[in-house]
PDB file of N, CA and C in Angstrom:
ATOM      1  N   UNK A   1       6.333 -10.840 -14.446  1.00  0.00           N
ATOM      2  CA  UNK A   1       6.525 -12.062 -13.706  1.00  0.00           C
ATOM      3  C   UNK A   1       5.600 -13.134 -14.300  1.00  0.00           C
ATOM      4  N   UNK A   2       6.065 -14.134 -14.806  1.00  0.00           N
ATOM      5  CA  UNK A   2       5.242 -15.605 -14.936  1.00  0.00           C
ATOM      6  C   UNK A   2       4.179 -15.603 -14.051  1.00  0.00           C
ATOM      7  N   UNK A   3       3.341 -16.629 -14.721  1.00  0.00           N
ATOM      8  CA  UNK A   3       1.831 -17.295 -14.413  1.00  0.00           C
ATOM      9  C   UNK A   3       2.424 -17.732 -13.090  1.00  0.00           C
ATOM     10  N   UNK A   4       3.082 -18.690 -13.254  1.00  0.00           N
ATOM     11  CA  UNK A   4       3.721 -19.672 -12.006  1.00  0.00           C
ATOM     12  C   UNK A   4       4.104 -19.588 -10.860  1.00  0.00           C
ATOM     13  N   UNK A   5       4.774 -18.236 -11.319  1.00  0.00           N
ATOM     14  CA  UNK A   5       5.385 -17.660  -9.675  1.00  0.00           C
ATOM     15  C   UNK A   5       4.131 -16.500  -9.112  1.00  0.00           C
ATOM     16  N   UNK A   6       3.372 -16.154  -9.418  1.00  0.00           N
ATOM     17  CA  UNK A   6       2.851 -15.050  -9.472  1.00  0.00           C
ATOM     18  C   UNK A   6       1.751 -16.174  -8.255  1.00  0.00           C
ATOM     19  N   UNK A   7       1.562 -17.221  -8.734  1.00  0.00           N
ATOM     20  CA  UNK A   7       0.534 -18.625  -8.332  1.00  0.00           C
ATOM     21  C   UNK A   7       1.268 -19.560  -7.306  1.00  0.00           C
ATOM     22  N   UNK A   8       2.469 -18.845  -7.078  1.00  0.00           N
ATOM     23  CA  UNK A   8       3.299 -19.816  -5.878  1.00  0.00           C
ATOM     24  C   UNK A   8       3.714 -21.300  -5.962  1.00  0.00           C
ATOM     25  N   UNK A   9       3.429 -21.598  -7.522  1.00  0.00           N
ATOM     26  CA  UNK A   9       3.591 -22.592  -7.620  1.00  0.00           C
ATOM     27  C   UNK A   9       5.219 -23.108  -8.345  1.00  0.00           C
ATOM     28  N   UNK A  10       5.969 -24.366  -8.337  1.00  0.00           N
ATOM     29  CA  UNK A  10       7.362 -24.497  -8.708  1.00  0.00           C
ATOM     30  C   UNK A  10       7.803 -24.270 -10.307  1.00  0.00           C
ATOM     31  N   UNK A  11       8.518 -23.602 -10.375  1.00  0.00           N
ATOM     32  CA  UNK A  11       8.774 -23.065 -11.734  1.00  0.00           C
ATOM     33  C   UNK A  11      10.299 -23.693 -12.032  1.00  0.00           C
ATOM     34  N   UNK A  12      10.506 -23.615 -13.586  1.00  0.00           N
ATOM     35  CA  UNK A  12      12.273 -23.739 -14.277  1.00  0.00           C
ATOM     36  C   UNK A  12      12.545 -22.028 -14.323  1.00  0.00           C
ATOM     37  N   UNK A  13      13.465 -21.971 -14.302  1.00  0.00           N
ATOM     38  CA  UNK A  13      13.888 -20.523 -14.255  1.00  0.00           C
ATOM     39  C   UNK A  13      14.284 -20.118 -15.516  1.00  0.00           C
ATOM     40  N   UNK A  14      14.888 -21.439 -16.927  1.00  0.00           N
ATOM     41  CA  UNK A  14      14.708 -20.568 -17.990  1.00  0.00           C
ATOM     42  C   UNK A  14      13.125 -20.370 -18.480  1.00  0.00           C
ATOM     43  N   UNK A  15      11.931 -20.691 -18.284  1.00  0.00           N
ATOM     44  CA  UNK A  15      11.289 -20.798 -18.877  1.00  0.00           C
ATOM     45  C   UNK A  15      10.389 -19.858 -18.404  1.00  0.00           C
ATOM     46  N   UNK A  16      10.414 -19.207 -17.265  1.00  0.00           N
ATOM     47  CA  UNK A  16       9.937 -18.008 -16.852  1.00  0.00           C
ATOM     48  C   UNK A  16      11.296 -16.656 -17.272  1.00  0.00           C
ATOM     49  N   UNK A  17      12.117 -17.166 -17.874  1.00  0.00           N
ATOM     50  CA  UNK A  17      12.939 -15.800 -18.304  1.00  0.00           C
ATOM     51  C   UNK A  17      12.501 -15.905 -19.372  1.00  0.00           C
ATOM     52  N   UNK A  18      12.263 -16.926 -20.183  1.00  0.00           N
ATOM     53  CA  UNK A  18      12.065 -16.279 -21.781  1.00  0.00           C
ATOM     54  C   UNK A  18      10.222 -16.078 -21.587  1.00  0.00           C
ATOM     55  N   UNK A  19       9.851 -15.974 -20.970  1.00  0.00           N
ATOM     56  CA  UNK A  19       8.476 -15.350 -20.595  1.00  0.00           C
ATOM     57  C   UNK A  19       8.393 -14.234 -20.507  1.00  0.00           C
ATOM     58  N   UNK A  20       9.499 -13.524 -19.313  1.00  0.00           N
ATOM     59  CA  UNK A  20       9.708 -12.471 -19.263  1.00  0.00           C
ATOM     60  C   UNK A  20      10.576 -11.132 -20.776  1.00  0.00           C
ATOM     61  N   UNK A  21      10.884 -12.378 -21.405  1.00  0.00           N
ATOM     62  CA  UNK A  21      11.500 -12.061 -22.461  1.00  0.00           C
ATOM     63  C   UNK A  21      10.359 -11.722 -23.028  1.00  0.00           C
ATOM     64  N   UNK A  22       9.771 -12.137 -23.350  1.00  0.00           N
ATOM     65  CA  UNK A  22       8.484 -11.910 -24.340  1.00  0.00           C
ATOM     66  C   UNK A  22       7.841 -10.559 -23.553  1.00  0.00           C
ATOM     67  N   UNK A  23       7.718 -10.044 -22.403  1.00  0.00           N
ATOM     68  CA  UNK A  23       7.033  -9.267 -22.051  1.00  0.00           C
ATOM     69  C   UNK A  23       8.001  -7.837 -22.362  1.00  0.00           C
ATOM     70  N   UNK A  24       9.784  -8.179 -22.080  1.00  0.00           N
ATOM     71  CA  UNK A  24      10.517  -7.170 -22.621  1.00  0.00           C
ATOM     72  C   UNK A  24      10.232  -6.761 -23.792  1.00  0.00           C
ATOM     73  N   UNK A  25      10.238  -7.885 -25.193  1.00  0.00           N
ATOM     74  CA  UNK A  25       9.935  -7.311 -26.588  1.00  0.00           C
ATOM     75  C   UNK A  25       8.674  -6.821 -26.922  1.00  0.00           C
ATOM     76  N   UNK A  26       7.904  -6.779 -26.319  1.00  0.00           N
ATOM     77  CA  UNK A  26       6.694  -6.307 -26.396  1.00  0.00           C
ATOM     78  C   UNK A  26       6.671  -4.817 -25.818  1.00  0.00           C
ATOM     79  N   UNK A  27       7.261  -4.702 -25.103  1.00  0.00           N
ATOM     80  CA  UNK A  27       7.571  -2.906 -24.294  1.00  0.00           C
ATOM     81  C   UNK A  27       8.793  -2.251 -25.803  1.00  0.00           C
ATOM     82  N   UNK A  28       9.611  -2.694 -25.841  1.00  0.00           N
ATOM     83  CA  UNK A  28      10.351  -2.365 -26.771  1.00  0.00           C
ATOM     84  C   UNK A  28       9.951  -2.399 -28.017  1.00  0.00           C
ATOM     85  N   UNK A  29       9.108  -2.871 -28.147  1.00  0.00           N
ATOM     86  CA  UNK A  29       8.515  -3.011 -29.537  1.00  0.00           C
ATOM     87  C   UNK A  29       7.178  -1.758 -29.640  1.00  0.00           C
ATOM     88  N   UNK A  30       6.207  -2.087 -28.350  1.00  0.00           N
ATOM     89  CA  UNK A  30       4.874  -1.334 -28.961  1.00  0.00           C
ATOM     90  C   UNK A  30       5.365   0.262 -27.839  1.00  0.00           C
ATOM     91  N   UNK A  31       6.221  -0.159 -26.740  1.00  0.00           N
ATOM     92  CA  UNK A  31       6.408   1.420 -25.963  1.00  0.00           C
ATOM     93  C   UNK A  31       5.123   0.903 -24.596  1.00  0.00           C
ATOM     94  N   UNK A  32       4.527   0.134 -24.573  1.00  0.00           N
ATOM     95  CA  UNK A  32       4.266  -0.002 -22.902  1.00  0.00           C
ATOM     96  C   UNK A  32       3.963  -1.575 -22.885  1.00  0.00           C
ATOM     97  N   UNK A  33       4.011  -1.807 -21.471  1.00  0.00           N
ATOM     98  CA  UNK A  33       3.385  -3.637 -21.817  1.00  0.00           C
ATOM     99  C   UNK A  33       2.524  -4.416 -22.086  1.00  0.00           C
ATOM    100  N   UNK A  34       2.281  -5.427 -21.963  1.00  0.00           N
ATOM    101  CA  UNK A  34       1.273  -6.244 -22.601  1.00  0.00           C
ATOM    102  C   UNK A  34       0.014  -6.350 -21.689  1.00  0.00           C
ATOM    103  N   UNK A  35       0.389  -6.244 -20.450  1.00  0.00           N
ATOM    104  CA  UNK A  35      -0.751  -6.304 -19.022  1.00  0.00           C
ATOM    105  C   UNK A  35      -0.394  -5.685 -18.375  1.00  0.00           C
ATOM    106  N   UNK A  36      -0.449  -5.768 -17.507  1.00  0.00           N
ATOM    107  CA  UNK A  36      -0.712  -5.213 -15.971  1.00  0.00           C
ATOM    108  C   UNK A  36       0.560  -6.500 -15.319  1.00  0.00           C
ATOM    109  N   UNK A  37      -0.662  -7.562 -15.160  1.00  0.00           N
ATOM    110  CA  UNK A  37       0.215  -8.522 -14.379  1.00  0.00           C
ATOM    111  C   UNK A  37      -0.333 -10.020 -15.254  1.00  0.00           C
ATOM    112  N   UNK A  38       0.503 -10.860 -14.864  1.00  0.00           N
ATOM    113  CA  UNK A  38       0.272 -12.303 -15.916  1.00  0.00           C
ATOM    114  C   UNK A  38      -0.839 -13.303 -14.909  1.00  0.00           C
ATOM    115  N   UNK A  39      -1.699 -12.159 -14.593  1.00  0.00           N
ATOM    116  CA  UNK A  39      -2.380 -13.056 -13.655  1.00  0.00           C
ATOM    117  C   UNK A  39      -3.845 -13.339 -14.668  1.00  0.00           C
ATOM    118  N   UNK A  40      -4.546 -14.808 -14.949  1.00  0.00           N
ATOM    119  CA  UNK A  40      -5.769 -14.729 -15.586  1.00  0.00           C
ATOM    120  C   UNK A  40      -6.924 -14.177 -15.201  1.00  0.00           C
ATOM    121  N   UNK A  41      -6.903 -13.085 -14.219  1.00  0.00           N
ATOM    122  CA  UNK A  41      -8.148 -12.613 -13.686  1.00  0.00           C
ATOM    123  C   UNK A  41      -7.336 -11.199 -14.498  1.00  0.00           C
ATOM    124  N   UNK A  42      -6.165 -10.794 -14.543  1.00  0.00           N
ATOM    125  CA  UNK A  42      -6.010  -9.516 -15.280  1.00  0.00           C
ATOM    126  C   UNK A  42      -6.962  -9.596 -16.800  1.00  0.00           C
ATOM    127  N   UNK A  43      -7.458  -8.533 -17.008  1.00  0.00           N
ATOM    128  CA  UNK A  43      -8.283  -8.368 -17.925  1.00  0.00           C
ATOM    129  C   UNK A  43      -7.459  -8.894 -19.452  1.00  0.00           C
ATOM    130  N   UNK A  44      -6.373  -7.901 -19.538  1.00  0.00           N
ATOM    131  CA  UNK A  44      -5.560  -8.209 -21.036  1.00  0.00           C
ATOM    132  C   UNK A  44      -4.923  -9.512 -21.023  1.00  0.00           C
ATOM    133  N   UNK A  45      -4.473 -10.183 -20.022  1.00  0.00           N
ATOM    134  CA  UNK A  45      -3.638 -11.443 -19.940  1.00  0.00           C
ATOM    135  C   UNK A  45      -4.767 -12.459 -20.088  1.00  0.00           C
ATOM    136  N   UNK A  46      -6.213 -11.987 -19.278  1.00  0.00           N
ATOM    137  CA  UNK A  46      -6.634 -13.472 -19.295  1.00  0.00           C
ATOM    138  C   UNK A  46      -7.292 -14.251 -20.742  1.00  0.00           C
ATOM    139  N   UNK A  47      -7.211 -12.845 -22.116  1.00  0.00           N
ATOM    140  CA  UNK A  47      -7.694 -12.965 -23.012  1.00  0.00           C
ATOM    141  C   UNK A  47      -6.073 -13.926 -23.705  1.00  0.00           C
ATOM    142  N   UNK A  48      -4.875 -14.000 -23.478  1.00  0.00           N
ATOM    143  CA  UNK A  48      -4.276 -14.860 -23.188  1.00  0.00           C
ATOM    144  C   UNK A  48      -4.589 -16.155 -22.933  1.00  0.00           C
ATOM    145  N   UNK A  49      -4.781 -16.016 -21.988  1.00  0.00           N
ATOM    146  CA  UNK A  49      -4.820 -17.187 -20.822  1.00  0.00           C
ATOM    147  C   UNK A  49      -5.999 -18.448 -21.172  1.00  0.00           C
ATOM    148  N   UNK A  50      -6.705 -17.614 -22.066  1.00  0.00           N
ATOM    149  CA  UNK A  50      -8.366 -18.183 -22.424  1.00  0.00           C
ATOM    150  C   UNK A  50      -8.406 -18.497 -23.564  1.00  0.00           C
ATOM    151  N   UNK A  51      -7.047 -18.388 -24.447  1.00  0.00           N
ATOM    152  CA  UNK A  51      -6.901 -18.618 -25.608  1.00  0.00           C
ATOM    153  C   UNK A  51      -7.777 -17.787 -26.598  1.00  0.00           C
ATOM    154  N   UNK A  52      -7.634 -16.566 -25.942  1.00  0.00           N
ATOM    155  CA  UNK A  52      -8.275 -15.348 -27.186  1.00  0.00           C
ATOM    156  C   UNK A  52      -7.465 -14.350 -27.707  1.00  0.00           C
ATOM    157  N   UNK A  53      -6.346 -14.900 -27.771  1.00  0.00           N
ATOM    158  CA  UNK A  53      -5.439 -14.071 -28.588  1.00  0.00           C
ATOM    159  C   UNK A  53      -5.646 -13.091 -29.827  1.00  0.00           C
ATOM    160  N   UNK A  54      -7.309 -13.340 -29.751  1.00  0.00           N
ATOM    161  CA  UNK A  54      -7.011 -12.845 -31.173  1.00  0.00           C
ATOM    162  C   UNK A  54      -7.932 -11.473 -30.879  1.00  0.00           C
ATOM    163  N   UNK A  55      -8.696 -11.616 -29.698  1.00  0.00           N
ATOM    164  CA  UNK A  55      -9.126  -9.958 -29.047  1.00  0.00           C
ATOM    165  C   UNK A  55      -8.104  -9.635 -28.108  1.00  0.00           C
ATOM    166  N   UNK A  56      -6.944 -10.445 -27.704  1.00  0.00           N
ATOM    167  CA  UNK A  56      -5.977  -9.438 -27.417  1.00  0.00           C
ATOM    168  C   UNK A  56      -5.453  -8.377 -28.474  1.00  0.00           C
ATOM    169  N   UNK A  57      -4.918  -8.780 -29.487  1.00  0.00           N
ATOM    170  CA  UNK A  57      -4.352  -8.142 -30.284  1.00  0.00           C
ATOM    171  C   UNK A  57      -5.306  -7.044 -31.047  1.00  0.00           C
ATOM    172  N   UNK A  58      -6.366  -7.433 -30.793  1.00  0.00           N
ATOM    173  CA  UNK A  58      -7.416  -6.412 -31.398  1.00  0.00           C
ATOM    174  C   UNK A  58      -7.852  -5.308 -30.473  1.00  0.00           C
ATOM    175  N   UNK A  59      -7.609  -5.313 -29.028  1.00  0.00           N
ATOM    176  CA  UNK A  59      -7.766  -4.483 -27.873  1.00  0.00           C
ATOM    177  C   UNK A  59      -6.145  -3.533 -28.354  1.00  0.00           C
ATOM    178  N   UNK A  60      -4.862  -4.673 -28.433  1.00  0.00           N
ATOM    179  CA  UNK A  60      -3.471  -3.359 -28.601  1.00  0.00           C
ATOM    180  C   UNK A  60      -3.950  -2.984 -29.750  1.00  0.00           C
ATOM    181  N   UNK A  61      -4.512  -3.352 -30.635  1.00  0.00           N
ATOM    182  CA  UNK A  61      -4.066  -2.751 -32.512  1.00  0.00           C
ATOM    183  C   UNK A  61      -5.106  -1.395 -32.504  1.00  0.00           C
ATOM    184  N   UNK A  62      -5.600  -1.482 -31.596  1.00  0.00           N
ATOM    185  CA  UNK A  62      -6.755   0.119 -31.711  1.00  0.00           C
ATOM    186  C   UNK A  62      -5.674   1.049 -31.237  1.00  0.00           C
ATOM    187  N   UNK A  63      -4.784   0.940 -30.255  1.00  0.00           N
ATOM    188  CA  UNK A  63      -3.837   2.468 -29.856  1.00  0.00           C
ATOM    189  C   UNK A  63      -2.748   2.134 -31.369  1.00  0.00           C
ATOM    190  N   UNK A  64      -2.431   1.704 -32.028  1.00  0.00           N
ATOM    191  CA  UNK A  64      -1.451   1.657 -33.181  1.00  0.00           C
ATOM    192  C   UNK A  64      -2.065   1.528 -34.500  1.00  0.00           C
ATOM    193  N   UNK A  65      -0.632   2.418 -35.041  1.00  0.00           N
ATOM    194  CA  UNK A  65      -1.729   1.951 -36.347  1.00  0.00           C
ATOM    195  C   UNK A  65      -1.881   0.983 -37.227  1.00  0.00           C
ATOM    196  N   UNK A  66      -2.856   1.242 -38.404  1.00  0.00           N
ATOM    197  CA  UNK A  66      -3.194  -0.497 -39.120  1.00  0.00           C
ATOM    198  C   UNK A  66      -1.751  -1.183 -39.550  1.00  0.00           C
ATOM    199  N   UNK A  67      -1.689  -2.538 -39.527  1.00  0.00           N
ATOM    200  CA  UNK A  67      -0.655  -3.135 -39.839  1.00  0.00           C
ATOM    201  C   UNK A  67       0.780  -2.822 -38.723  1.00  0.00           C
ATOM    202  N   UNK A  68       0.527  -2.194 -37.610  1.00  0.00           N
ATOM    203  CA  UNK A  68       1.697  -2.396 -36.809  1.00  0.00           C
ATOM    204  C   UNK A  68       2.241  -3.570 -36.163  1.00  0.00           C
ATOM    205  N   UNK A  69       0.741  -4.139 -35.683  1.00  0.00           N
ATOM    206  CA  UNK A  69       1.887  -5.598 -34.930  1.00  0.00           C
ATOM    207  C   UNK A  69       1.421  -7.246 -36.449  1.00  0.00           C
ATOM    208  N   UNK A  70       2.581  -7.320 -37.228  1.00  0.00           N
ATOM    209  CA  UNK A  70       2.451  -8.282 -38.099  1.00  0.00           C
ATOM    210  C   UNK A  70       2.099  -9.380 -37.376  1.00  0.00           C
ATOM    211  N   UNK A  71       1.692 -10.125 -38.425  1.00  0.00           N
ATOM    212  CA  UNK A  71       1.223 -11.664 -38.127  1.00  0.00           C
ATOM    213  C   UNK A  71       2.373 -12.464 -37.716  1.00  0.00           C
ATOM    214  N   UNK A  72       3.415 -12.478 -37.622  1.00  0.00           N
ATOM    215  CA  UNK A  72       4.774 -13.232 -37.555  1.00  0.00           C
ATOM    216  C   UNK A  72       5.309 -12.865 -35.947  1.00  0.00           C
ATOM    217  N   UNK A  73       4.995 -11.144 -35.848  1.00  0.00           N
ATOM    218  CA  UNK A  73       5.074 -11.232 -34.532  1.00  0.00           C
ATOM    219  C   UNK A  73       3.582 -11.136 -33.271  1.00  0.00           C
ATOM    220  N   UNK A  74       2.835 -11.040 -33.921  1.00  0.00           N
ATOM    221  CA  UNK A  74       1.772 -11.469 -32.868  1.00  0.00           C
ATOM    222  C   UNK A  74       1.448 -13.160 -32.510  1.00  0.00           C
ATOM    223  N   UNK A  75       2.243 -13.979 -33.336  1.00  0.00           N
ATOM    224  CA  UNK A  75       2.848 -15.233 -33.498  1.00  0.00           C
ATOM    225  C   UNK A  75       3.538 -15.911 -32.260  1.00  0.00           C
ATOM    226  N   UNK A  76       4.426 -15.019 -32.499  1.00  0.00           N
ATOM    227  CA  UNK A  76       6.006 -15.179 -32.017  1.00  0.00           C
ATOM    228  C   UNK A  76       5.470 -14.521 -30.012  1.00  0.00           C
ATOM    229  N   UNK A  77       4.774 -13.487 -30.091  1.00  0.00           N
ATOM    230  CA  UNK A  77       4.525 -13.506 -28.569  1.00  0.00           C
ATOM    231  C   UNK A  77       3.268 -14.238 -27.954  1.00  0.00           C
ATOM    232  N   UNK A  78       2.641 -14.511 -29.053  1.00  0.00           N
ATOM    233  CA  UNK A  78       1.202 -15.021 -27.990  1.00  0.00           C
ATOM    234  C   UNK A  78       2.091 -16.644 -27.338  1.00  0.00           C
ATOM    235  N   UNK A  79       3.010 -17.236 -28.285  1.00  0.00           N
ATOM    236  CA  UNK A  79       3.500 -18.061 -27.943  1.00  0.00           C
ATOM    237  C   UNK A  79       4.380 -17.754 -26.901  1.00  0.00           C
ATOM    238  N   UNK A  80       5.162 -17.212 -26.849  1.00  0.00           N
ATOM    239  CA  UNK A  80       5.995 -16.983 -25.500  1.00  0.00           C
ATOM    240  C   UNK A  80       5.697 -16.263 -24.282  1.00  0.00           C
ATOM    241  N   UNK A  81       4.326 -16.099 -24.572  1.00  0.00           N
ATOM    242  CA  UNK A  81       3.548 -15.743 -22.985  1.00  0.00           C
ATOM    243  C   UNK A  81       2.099 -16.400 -23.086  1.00  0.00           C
ATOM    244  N   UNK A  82       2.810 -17.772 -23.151  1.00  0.00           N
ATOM    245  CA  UNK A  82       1.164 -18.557 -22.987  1.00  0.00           C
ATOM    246  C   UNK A  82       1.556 -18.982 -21.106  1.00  0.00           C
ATOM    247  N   UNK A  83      -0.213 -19.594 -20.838  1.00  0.00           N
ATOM    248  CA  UNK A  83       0.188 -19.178 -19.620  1.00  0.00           C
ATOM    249  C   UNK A  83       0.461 -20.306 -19.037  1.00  0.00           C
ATOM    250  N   UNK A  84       0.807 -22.156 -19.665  1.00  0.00           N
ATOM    251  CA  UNK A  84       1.385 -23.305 -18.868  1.00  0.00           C
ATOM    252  C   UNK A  84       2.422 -23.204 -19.763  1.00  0.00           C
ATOM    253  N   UNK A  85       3.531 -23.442 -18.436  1.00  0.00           N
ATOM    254  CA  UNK A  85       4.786 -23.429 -19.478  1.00  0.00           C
ATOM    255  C   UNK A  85       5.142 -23.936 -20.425  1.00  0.00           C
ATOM    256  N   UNK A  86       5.132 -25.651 -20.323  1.00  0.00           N
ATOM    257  CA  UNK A  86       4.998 -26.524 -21.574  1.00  0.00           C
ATOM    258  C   UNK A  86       4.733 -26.009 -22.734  1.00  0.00           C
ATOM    259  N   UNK A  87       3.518 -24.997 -23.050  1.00  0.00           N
ATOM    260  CA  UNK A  87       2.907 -24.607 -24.250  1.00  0.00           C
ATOM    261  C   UNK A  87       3.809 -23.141 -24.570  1.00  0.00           C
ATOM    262  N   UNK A  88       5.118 -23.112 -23.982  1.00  0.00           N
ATOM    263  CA  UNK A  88       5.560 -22.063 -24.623  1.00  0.00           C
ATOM    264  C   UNK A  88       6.976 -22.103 -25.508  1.00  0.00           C
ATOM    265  N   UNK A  89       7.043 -21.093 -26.342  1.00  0.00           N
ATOM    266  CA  UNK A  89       8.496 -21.504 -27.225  1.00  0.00           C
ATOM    267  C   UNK A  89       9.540 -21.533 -26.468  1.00  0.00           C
ATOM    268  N   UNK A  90      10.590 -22.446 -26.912  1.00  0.00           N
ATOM    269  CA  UNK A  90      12.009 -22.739 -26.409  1.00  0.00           C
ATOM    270  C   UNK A  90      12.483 -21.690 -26.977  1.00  0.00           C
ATOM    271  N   UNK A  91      13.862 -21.409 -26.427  1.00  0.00           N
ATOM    272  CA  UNK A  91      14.779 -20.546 -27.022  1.00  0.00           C
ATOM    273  C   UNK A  91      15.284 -20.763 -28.652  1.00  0.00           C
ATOM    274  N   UNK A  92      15.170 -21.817 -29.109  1.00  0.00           N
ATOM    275  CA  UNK A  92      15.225 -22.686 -30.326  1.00  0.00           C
ATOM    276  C   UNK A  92      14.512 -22.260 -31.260  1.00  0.00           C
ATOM    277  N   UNK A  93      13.107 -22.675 -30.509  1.00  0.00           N
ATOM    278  CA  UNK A  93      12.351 -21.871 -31.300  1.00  0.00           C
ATOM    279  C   UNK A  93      12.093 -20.555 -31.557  1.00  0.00           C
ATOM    280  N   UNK A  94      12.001 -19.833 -30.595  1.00  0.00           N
ATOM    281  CA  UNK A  94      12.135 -18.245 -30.607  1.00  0.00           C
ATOM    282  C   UNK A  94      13.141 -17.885 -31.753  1.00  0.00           C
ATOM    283  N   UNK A  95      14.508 -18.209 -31.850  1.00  0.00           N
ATOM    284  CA  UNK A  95      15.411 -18.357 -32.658  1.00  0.00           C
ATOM    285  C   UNK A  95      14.743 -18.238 -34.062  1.00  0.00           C
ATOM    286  N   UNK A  96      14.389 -19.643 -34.074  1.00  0.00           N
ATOM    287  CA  UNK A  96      13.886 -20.133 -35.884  1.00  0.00           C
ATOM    288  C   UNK A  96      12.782 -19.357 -36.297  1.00  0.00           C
ATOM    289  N   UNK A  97      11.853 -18.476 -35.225  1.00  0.00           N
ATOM    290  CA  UNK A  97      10.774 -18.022 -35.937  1.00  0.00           C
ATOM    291  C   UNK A  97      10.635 -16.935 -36.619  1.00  0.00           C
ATOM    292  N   UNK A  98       9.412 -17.156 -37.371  1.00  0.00           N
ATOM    293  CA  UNK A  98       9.720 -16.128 -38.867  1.00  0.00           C
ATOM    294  C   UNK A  98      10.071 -15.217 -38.747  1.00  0.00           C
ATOM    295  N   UNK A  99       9.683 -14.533 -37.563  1.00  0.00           N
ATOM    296  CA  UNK A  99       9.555 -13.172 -37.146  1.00  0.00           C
ATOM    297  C   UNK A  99      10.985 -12.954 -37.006  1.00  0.00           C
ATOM    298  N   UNK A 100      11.707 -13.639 -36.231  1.00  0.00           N
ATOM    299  CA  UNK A 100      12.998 -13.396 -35.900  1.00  0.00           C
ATOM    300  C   UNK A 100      14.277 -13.406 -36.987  1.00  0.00           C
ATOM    301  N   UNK A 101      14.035 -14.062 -38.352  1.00  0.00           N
ATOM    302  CA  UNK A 101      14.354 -14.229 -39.787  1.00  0.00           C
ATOM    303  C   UNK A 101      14.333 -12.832 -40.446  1.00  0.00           C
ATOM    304  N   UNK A 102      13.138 -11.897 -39.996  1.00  0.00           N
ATOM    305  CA  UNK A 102      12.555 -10.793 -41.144  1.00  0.00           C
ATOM    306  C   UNK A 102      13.949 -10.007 -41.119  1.00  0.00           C
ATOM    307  N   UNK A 103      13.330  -8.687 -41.772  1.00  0.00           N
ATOM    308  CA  UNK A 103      14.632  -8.196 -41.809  1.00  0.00           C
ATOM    309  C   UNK A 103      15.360  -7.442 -41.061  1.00  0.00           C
ATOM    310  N   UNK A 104      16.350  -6.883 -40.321  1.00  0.00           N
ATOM    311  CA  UNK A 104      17.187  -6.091 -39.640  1.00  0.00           C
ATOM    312  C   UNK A 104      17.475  -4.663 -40.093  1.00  0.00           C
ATOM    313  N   UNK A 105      16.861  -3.408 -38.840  1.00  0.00           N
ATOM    314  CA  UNK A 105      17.482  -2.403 -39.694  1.00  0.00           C
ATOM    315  C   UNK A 105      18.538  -2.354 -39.739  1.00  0.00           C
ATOM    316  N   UNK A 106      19.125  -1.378 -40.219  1.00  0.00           N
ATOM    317  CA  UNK A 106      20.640  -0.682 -40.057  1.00  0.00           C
ATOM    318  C   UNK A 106      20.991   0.115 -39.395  1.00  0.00           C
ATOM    319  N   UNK A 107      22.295   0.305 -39.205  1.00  0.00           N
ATOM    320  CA  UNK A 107      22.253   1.593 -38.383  1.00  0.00           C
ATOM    321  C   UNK A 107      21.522   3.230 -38.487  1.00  0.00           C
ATOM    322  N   UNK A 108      22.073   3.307 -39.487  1.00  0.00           N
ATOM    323  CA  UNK A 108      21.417   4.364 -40.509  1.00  0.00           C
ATOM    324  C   UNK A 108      19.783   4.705 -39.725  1.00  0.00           C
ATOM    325  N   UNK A 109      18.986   3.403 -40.011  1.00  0.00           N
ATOM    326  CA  UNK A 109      17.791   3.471 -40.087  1.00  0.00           C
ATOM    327  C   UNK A 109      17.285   3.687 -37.999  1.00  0.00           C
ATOM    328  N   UNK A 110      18.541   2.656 -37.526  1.00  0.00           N
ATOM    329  CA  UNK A 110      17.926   2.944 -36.000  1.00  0.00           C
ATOM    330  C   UNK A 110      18.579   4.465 -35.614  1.00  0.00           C
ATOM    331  N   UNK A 111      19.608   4.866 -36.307  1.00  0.00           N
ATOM    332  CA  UNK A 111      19.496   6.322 -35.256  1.00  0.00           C
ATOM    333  C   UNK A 111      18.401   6.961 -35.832  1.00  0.00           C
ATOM    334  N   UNK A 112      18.014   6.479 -37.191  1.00  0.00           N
ATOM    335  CA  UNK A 112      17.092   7.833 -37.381  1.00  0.00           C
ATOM    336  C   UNK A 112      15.229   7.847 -36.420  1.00  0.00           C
ATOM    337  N   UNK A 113      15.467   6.263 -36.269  1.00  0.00           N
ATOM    338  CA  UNK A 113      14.283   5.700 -35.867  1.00  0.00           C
ATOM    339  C   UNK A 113      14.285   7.201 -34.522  1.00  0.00           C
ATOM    340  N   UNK A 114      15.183   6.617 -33.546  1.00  0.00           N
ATOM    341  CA  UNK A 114      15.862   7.334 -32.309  1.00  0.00           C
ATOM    342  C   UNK A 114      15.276   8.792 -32.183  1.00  0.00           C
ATOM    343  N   UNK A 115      16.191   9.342 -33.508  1.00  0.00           N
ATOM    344  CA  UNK A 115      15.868  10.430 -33.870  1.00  0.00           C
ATOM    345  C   UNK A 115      14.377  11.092 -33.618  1.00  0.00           C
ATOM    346  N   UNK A 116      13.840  10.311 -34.268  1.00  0.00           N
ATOM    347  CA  UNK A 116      12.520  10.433 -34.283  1.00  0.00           C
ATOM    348  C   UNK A 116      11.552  10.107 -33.004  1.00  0.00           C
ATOM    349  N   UNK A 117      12.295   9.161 -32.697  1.00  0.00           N
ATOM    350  CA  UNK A 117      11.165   9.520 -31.050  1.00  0.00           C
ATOM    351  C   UNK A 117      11.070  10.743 -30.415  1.00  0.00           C
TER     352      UNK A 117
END
């Protein structure tokens, strides 16, 4: 759930879905979520929230290993779960970013991924 609603305060409803979006690709991507809750007293969010993105990612990158979350996508989410809405990517952007450009597996490669879980 968004900063906003979580704070009772009036929200756009796309802009807390692609928030929530960002919290989906992040479960799908690393296998659990990014916080707890998007509240700035939560410990992992408020390093978010405080603009320390960069000991967030250094708190997830210790359970994974080196080089798992690239620069393109630790990019791509600190931006879409910042915590005033204004300061977060449009769908546009989400679109155009690098991260979202890289490359695509194949099928091939996701059953085997599958496989392998």
């Amino acid at each position: 759930m968004a900063p906003e609603i979580l704070a009772k305060e009036p929200y756009q409803g796309h802009v807390v879905d692609l928030f929530a979006l960002g919290i989906i690709l992040f479960i799908l991507y690393s296998g659990h979520p990014p916080f707890s809750c998007a509240d700035p007293k939560d410990s992992h969010y408020k390093l978010l929230a405080s603009n320390r993105a960069d000991l967030f990612w250094k708190t997830h990158e210790q359970r994974k290993p080196s080089g798992f979350y690239s620069e393109e996508f630790k990019d791509l989410l600190t931006n879409m779960l910042q915590l005033l809405p204004n300061q977060r990517l449009s769908m546009a952007d989400i679109i155009g970013h690098p991260w979202m450009q890289g490359p695509i597996a194949s099928y091939p490669q996701v059953l085997a991924d599958f496989s392998r879980r």
